[in-house]
C-alpha atoms as a PDB file:
ATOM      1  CA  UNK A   1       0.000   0.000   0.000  1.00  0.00           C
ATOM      2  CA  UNK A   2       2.817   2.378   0.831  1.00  0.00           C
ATOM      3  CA  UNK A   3       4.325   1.505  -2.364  1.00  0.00           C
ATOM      4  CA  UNK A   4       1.616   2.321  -4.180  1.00  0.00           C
ATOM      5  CA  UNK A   5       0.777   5.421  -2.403  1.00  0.00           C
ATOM      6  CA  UNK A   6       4.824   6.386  -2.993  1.00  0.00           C
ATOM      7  CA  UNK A   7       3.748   5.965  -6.758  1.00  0.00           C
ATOM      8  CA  UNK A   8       0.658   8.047  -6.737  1.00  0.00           C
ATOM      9  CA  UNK A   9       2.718  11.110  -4.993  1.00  0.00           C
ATOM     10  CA  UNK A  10       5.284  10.594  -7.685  1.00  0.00           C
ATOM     11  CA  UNK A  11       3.192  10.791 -10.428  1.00  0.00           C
ATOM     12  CA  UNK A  12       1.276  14.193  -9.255  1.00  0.00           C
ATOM     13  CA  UNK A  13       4.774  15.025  -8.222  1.00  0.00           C
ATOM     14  CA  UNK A  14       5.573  15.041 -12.158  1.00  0.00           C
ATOM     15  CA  UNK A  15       2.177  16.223 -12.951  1.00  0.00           C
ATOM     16  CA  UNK A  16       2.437  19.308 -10.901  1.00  0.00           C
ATOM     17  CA  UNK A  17       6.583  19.780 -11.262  1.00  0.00           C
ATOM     18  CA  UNK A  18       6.346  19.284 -15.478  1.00  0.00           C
ATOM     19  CA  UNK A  19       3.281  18.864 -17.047  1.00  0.00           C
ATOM     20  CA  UNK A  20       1.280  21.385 -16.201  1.00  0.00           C
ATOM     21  CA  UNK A  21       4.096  23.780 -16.387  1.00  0.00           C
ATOM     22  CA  UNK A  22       5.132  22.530 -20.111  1.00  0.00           C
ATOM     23  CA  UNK A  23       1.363  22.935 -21.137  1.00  0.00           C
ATOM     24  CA  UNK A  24       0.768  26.688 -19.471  1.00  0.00           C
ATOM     25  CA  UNK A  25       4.267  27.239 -21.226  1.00  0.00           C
ATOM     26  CA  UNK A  26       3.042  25.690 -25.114  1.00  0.00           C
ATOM     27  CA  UNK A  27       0.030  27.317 -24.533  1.00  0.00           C
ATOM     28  CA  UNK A  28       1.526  31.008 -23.996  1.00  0.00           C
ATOM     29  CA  UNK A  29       3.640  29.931 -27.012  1.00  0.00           C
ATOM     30  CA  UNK A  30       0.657  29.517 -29.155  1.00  0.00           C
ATOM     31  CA  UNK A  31      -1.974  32.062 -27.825  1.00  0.00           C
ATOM     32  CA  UNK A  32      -0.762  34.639 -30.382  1.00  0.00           C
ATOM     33  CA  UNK A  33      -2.516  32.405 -33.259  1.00  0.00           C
ATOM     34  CA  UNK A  34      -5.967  33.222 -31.728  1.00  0.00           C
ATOM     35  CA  UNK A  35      -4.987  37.225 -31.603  1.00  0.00           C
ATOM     36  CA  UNK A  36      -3.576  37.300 -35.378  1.00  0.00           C
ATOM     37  CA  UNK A  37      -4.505  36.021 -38.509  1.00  0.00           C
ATOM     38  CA  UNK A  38      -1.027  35.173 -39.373  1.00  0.00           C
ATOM     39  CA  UNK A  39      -2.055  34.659 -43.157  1.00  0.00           C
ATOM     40  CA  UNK A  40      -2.465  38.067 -43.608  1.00  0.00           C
ATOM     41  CA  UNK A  41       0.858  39.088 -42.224  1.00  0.00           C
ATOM     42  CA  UNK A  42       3.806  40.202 -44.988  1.00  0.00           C
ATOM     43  CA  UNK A  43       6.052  38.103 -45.973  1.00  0.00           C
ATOM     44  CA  UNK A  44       8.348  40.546 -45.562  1.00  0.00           C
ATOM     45  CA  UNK A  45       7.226  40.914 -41.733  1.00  0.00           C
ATOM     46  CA  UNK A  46       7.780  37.340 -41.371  1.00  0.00           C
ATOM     47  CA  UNK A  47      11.499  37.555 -42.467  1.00  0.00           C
ATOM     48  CA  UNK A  48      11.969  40.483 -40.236  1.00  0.00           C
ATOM     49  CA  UNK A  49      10.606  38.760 -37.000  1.00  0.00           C
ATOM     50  CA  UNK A  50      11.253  35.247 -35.607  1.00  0.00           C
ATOM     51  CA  UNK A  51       8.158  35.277 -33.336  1.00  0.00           C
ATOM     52  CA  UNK A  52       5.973  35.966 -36.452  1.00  0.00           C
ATOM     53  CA  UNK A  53       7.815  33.210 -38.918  1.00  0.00           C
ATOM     54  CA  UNK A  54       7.833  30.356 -35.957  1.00  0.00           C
ATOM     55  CA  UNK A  55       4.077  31.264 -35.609  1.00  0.00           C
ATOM     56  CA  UNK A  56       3.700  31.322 -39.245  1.00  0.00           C
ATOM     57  CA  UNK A  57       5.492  27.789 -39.162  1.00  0.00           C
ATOM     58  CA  UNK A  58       3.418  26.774 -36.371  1.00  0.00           C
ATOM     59  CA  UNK A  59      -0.382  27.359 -37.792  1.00  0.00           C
ATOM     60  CA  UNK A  60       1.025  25.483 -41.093  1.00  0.00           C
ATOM     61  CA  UNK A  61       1.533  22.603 -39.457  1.00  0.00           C
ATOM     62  CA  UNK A  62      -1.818  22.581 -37.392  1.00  0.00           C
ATOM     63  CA  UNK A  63      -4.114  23.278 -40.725  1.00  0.00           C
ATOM     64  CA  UNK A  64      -2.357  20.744 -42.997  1.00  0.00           C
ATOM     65  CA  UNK A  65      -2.041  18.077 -40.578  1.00  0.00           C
ATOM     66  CA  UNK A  66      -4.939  18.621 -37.923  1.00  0.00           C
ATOM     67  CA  UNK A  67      -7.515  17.047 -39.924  1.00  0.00           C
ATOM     68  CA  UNK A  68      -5.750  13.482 -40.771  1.00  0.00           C
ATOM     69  CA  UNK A  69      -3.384  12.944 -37.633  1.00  0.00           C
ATOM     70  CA  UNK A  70      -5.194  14.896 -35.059  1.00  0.00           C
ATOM     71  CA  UNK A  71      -4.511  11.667 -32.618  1.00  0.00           C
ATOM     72  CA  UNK A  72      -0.980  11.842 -33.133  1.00  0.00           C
ATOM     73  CA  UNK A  73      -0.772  15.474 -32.954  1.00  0.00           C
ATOM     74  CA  UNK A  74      -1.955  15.475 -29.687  1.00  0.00           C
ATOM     75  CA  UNK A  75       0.162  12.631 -28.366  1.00  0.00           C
ATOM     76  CA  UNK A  76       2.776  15.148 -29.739  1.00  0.00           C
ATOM     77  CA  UNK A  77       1.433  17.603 -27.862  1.00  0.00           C
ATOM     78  CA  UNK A  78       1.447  15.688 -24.646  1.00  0.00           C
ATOM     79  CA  UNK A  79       4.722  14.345 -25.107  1.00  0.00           C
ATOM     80  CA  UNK A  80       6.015  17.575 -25.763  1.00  0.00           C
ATOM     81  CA  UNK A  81       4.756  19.635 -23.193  1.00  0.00           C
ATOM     82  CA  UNK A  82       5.954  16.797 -20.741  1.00  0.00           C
ATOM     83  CA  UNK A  83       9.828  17.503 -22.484  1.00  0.00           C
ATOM     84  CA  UNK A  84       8.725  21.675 -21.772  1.00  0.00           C
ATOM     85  CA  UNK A  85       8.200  20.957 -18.255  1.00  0.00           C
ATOM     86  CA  UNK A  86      11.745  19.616 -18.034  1.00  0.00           C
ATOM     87  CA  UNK A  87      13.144  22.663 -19.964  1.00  0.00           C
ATOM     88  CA  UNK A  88      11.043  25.252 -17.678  1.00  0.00           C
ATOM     89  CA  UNK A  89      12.065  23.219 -14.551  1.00  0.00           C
ATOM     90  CA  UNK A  90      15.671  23.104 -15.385  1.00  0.00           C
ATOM     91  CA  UNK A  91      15.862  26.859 -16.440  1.00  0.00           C
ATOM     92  CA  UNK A  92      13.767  28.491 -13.582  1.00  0.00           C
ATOM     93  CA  UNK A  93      16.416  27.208 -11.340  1.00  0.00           C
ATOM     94  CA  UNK A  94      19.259  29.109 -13.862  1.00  0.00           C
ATOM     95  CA  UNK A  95      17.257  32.062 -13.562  1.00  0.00           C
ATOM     96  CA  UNK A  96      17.145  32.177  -9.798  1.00  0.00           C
ATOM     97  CA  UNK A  97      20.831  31.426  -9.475  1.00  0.00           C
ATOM     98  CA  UNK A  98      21.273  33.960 -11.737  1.00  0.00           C
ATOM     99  CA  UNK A  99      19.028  37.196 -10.305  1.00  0.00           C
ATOM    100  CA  UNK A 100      20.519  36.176  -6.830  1.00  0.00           C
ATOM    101  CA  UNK A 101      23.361  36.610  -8.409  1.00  0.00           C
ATOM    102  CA  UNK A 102      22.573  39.814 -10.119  1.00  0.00           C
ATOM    103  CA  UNK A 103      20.836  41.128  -7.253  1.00  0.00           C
ATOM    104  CA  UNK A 104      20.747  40.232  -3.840  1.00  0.00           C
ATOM    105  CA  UNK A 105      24.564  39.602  -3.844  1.00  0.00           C
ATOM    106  CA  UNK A 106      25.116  42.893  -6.253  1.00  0.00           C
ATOM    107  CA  UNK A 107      22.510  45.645  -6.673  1.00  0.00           C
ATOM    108  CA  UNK A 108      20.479  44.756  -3.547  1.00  0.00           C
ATOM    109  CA  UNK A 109      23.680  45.249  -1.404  1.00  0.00           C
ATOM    110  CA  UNK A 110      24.860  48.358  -3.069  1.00  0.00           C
ATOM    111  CA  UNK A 111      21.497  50.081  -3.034  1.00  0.00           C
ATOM    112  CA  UNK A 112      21.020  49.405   0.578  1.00  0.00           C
ATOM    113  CA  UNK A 113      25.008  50.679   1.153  1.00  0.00           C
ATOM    114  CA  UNK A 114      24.101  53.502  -0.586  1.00  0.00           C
ATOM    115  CA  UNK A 115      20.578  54.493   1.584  1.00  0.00           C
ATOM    116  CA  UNK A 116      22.532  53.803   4.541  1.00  0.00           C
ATOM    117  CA  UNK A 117      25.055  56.842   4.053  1.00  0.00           C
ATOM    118  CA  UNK A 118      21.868  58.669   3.109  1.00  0.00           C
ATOM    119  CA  UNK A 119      20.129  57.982   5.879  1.00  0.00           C
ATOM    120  CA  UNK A 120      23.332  58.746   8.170  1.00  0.00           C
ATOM    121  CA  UNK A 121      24.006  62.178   6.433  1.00  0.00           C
ATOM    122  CA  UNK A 122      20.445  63.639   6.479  1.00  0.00           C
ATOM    123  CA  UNK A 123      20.937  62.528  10.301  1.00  0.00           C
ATOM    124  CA  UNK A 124      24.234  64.186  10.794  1.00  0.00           C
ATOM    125  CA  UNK A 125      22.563  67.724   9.122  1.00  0.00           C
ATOM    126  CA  UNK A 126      19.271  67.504  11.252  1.00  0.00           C
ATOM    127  CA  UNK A 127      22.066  67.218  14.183  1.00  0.00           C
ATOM    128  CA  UNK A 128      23.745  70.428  13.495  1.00  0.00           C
ATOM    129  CA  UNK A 129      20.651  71.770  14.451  1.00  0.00           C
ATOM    130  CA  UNK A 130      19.125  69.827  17.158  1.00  0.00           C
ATOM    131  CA  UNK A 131      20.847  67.350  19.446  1.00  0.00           C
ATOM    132  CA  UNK A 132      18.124  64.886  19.024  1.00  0.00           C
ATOM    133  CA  UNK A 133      18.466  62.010  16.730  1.00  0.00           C
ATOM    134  CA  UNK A 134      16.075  62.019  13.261  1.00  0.00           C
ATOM    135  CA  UNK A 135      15.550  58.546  13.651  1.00  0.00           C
ATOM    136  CA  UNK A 136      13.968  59.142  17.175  1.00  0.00           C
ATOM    137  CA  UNK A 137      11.833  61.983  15.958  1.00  0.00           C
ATOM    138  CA  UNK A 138       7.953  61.152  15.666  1.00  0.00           C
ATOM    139  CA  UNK A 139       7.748  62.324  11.889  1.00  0.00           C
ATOM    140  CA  UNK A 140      10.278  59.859  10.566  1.00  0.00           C
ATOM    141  CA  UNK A 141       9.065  57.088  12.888  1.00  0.00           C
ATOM    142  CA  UNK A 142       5.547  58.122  11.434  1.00  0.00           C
ATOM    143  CA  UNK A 143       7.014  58.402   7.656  1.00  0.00           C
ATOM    144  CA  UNK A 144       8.906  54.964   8.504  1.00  0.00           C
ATOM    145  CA  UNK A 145       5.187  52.575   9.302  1.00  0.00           C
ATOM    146  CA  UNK A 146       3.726  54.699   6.144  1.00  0.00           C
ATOM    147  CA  UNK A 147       6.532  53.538   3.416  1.00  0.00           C
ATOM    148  CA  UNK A 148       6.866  49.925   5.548  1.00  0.00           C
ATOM    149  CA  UNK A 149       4.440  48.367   2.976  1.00  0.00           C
ATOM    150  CA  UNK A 150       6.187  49.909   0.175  1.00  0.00           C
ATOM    151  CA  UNK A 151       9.310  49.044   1.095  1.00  0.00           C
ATOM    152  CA  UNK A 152       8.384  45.249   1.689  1.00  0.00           C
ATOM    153  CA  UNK A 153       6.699  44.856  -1.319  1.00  0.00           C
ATOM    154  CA  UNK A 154       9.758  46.278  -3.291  1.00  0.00           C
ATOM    155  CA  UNK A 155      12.090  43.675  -1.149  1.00  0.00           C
ATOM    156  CA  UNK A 156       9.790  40.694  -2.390  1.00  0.00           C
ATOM    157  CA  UNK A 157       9.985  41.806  -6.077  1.00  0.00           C
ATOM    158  CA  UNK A 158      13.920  42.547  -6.406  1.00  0.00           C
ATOM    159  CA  UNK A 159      14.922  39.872  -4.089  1.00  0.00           C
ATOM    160  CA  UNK A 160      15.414  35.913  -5.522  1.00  0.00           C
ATOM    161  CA  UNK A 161      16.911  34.377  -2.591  1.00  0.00           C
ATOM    162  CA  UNK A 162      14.946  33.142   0.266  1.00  0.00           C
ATOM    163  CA  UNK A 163      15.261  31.656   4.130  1.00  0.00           C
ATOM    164  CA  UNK A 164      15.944  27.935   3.974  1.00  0.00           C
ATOM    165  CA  UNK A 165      13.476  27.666   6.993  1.00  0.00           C
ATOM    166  CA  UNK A 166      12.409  30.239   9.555  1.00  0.00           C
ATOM    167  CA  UNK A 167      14.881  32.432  11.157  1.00  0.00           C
ATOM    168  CA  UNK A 168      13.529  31.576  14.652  1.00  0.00           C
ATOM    169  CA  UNK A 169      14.030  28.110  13.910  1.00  0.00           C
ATOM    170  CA  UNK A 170      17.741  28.148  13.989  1.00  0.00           C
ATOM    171  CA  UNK A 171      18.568  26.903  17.189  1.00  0.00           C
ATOM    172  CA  UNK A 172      16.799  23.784  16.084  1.00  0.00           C
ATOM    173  CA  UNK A 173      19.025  23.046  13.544  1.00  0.00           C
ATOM    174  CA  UNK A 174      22.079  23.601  15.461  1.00  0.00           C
ATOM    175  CA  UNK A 175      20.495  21.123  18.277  1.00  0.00           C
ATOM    176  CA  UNK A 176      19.596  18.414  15.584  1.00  0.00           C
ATOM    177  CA  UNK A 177      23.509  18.424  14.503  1.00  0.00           C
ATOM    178  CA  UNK A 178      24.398  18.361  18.126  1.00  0.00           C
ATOM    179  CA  UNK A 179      22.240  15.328  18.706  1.00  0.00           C
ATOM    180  CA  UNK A 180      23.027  13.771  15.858  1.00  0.00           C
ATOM    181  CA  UNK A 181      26.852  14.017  16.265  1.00  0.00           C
ATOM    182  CA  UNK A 182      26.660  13.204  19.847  1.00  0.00           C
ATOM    183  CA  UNK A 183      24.544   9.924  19.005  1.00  0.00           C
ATOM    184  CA  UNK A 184      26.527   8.725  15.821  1.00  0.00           C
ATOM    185  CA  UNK A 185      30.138  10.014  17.183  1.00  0.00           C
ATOM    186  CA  UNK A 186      30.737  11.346  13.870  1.00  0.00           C
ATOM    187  CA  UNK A 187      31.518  15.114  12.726  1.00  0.00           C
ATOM    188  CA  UNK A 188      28.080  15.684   9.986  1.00  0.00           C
ATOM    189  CA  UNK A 189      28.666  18.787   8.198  1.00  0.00           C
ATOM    190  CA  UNK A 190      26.566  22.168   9.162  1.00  0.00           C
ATOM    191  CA  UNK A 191      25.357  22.355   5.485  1.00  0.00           C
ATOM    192  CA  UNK A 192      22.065  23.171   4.896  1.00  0.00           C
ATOM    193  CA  UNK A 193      21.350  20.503   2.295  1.00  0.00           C
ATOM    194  CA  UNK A 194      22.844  17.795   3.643  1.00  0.00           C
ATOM    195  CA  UNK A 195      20.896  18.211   7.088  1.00  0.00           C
ATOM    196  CA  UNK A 196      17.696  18.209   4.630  1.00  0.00           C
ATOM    197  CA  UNK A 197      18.438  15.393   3.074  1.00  0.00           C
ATOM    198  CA  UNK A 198      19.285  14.113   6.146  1.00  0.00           C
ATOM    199  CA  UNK A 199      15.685  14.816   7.732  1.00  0.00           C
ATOM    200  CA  UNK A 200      13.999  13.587   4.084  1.00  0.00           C
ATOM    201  CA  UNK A 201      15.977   9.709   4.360  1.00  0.00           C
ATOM    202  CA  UNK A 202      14.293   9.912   8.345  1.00  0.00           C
ATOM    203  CA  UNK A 203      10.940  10.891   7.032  1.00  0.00           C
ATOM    204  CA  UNK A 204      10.722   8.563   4.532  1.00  0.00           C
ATOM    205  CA  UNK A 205      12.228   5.403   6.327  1.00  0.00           C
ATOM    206  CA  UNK A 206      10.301   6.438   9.758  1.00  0.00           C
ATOM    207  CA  UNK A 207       6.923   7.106   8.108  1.00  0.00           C
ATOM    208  CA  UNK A 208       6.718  10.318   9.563  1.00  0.00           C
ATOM    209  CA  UNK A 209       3.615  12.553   8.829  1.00  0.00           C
ATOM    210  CA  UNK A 210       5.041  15.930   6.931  1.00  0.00           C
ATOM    211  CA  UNK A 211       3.791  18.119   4.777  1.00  0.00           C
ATOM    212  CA  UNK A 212       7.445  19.002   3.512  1.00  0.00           C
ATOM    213  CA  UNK A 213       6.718  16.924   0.028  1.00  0.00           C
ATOM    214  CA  UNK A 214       3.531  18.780  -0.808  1.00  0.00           C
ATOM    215  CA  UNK A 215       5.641  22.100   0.082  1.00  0.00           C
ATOM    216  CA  UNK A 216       8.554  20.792  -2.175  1.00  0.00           C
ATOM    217  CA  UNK A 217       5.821  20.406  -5.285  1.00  0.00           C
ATOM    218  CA  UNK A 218       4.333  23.640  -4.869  1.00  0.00           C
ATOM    219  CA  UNK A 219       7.374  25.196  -5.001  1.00  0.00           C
ATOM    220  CA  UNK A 220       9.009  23.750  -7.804  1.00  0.00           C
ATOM    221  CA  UNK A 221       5.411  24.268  -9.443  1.00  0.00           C
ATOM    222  CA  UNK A 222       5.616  28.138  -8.345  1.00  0.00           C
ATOM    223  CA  UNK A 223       9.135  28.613  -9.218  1.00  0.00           C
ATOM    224  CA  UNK A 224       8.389  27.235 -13.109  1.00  0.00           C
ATOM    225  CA  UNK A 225       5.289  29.170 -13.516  1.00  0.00           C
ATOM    226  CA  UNK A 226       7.519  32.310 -11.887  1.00  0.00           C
ATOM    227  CA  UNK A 227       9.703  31.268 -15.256  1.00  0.00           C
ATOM    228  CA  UNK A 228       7.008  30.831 -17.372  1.00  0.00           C
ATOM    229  CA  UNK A 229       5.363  34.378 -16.603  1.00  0.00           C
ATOM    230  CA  UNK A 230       8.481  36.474 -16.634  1.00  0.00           C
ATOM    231  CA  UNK A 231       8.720  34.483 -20.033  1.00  0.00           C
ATOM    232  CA  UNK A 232       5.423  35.846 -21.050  1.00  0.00           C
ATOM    233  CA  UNK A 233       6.232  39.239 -20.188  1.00  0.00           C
ATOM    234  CA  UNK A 234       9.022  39.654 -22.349  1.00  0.00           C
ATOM    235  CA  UNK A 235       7.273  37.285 -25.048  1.00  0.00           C
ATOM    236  CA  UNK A 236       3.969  39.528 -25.721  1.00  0.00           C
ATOM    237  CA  UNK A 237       6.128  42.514 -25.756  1.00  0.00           C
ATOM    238  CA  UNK A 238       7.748  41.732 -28.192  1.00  0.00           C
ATOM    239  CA  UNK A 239       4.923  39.807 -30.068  1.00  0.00           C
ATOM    240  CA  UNK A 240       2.384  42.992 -29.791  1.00  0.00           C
ATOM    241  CA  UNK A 241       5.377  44.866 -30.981  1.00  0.00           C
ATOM    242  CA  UNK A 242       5.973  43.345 -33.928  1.00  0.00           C
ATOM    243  CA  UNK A 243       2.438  42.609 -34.872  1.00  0.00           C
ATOM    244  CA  UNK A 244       0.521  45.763 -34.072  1.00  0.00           C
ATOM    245  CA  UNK A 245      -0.432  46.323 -37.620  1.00  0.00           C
ATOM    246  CA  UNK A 246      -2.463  42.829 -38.220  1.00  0.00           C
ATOM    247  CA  UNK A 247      -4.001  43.215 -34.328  1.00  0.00           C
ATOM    248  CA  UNK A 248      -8.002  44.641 -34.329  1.00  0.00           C
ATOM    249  CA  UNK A 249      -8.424  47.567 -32.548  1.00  0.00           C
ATOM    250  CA  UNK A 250      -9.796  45.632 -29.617  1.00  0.00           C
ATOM    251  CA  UNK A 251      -6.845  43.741 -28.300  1.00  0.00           C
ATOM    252  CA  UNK A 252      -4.837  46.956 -29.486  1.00  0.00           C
ATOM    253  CA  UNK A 253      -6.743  49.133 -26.908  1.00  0.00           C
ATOM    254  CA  UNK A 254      -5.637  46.262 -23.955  1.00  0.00           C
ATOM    255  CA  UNK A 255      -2.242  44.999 -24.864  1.00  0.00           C
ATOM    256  CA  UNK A 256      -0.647  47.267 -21.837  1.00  0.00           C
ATOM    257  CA  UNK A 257      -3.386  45.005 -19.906  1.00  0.00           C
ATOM    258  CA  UNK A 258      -2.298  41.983 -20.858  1.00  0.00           C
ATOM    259  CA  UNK A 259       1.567  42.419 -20.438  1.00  0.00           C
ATOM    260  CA  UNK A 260       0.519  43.802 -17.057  1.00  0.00           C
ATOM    261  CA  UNK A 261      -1.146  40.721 -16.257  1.00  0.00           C
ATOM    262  CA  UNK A 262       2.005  38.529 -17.026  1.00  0.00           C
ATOM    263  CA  UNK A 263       4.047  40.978 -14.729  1.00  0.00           C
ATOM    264  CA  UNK A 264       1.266  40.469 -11.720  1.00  0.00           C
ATOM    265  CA  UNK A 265       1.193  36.770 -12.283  1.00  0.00           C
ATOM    266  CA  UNK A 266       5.052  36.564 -12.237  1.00  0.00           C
ATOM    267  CA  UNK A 267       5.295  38.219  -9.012  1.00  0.00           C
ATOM    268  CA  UNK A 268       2.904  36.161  -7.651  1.00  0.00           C
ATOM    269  CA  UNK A 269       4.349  32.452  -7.963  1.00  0.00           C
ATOM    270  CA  UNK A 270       7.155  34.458  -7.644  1.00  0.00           C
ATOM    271  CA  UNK A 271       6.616  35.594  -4.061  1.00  0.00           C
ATOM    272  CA  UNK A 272       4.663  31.875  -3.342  1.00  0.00           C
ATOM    273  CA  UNK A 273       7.623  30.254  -4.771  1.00  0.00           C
ATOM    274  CA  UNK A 274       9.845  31.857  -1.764  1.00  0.00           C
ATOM    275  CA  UNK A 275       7.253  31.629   0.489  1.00  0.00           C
ATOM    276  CA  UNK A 276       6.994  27.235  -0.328  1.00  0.00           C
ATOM    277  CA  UNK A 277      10.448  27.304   0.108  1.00  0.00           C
ATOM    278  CA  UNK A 278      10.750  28.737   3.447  1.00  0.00           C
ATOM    279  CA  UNK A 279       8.358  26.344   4.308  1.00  0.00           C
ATOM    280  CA  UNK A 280       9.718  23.411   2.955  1.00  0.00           C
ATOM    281  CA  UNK A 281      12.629  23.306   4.735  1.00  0.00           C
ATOM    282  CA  UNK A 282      10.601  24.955   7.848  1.00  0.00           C
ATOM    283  CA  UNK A 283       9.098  21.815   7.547  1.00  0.00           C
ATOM    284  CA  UNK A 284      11.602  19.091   7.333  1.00  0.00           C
ATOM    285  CA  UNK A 285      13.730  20.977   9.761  1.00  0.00           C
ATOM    286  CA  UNK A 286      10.480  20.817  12.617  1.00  0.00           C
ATOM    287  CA  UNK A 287      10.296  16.863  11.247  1.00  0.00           C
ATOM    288  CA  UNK A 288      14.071  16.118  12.191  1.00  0.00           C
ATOM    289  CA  UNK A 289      13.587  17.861  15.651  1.00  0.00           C
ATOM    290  CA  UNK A 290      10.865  16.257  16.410  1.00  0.00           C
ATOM    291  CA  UNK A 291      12.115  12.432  15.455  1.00  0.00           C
ATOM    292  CA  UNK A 292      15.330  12.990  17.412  1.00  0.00           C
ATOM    293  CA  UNK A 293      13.266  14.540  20.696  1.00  0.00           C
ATOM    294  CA  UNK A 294      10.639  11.292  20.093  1.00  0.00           C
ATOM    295  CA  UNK A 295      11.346  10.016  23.123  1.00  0.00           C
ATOM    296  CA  UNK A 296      11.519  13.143  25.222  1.00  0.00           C
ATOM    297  CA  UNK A 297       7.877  14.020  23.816  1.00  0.00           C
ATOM    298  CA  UNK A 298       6.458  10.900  24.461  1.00  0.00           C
ATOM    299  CA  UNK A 299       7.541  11.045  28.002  1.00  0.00           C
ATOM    300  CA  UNK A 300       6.134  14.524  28.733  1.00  0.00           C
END
């Protein structure tokens, strides 16, 4: 039974983790066919933009073929959105590396630098003329809780990396590799992902109740969609951009809608994506703790 069960969560694991994310990702890919008929487009438009020839290409294929292999297009469909899934899976993690990169360990530390002298030389010149502090003063304490949500929201856009687990939650780990050095006389590394996979072998082999593996498949879901989005952002741009002539007036009037909509949906997996994997490891963390204090809890 727990075999089988294993199986089931494996296959919505793959479900959720790449299929789903390779369709969402074809279908973005294709959604410009229904906005454009692309047999009225140029041909010289067509040489000059590779969205509107692969498009071209694209609704070729589905009217000559549709009709007599219709079953095998949509096999090909299937088996190609589950190869997407794998491409969006294995590039959303580039992407991360690379903005956490980019940002939190560049601009994100230089920009805060930066408002730091600020703040300390607009406090130096409002002490030349009062010996109280402008950090202490009621106005900037005031102006501080107004820009708070401002400020927050701006941090969960331009920042990629997040906690591994809760920041409370860090005695716990440095107990678990306490207890688990002092039990196996044996030096395990303070890593982060070896004390996870640590807690995932104990979960697994313990039966232990966790919700850690339905936390590790919304993220990666949340973290491809993130991908996908940002994608899509970029993608209509461009698309609208180079098709604005062959668009009705209609879709014309809300393409600043629709690339908005990409940019909102992006920074929402985006911020759940953090937020799953905070939680994940929040998770499996609590698990560990609470396997190697079994006894202690039962005895209370």
């Amino acid at each position: 039974m727990d075999e089988f069960l294993s199986k089931i969560e494996n296959f919505v694991f793959d479900i959720l983790g790449l299929v789903l994310p390779g369709f969402i990702f074809l279908g973005i890919l294709i959604i410009p066919l229904a906005l454009v008929d692309v047999s009225k487009i140029s041909c010289n438009d067509l040489d000059n933009s590779y969205i509107l020839s692969e498009l071209s290409t694209i609704s070729s294929l589905f009217k000559n073929y549709w009709d007599e292999k219709s079953n095998l297009i949509t096999l090909l469909v299937i088996i190609l959105a589950y190869l997407l899934g794998h491409f969006v899976k294995v590039f959303s993690i580039i992407k991360y590396e690379i903005l956490v990169s980019f940002f939190d360990k560049s601009i994100n530390k230089a920009a805060s630098y930066i408002f730091e002298k600020i703040k300390k030389f607009f406090n130096w010149l409002f002490q030349l003329f009062t010996p109280q502090s402008l950090f202490s003063t009621k106005f900037y304490l005031w102006l501080k809780d107004i820009f708070k949500p401002f400020k927050n929201t701006l941090s969960k856009v331009f920042t990629f990396e997040s906690e591994s687990y809760y920041k409370e939650n860090g005695t716990l780990r440095t107990e678990c590799i306490n207890i688990i050095n002092s039990r196996l006389n044996t030096n395990y590394p303070d890593k982060w992902y070896s004390l996870y996979k640590f807690s995932t072998v104990i979960t697994n082999q313990e039966g232990i109740k966790s919700m850690s593996a339905f936390f590790l498949a919304k993220y990666n879901l949340y973290r491809s969609l993130a991908f996908i989005f940002m994608f899509a952002t970029f993608y209509f741009h461009f698309f609208f951009y180079a098709s604005a002539k062959y668009i009705s007036l209609e879709i014309n009037k809300v393409t600043s809608l629709i690339s908005l909509t990409t940019f909102l949906l992006w920074f929402t997996f985006h911020y759940k994506y953090k937020r799953y994997w905070t939680l994940c490891g929040n998770e499996t963390l609590v698990s560990l703790y609470y396997f190697l204090n079994k006894k202690k809890v039962n005895e209370t």
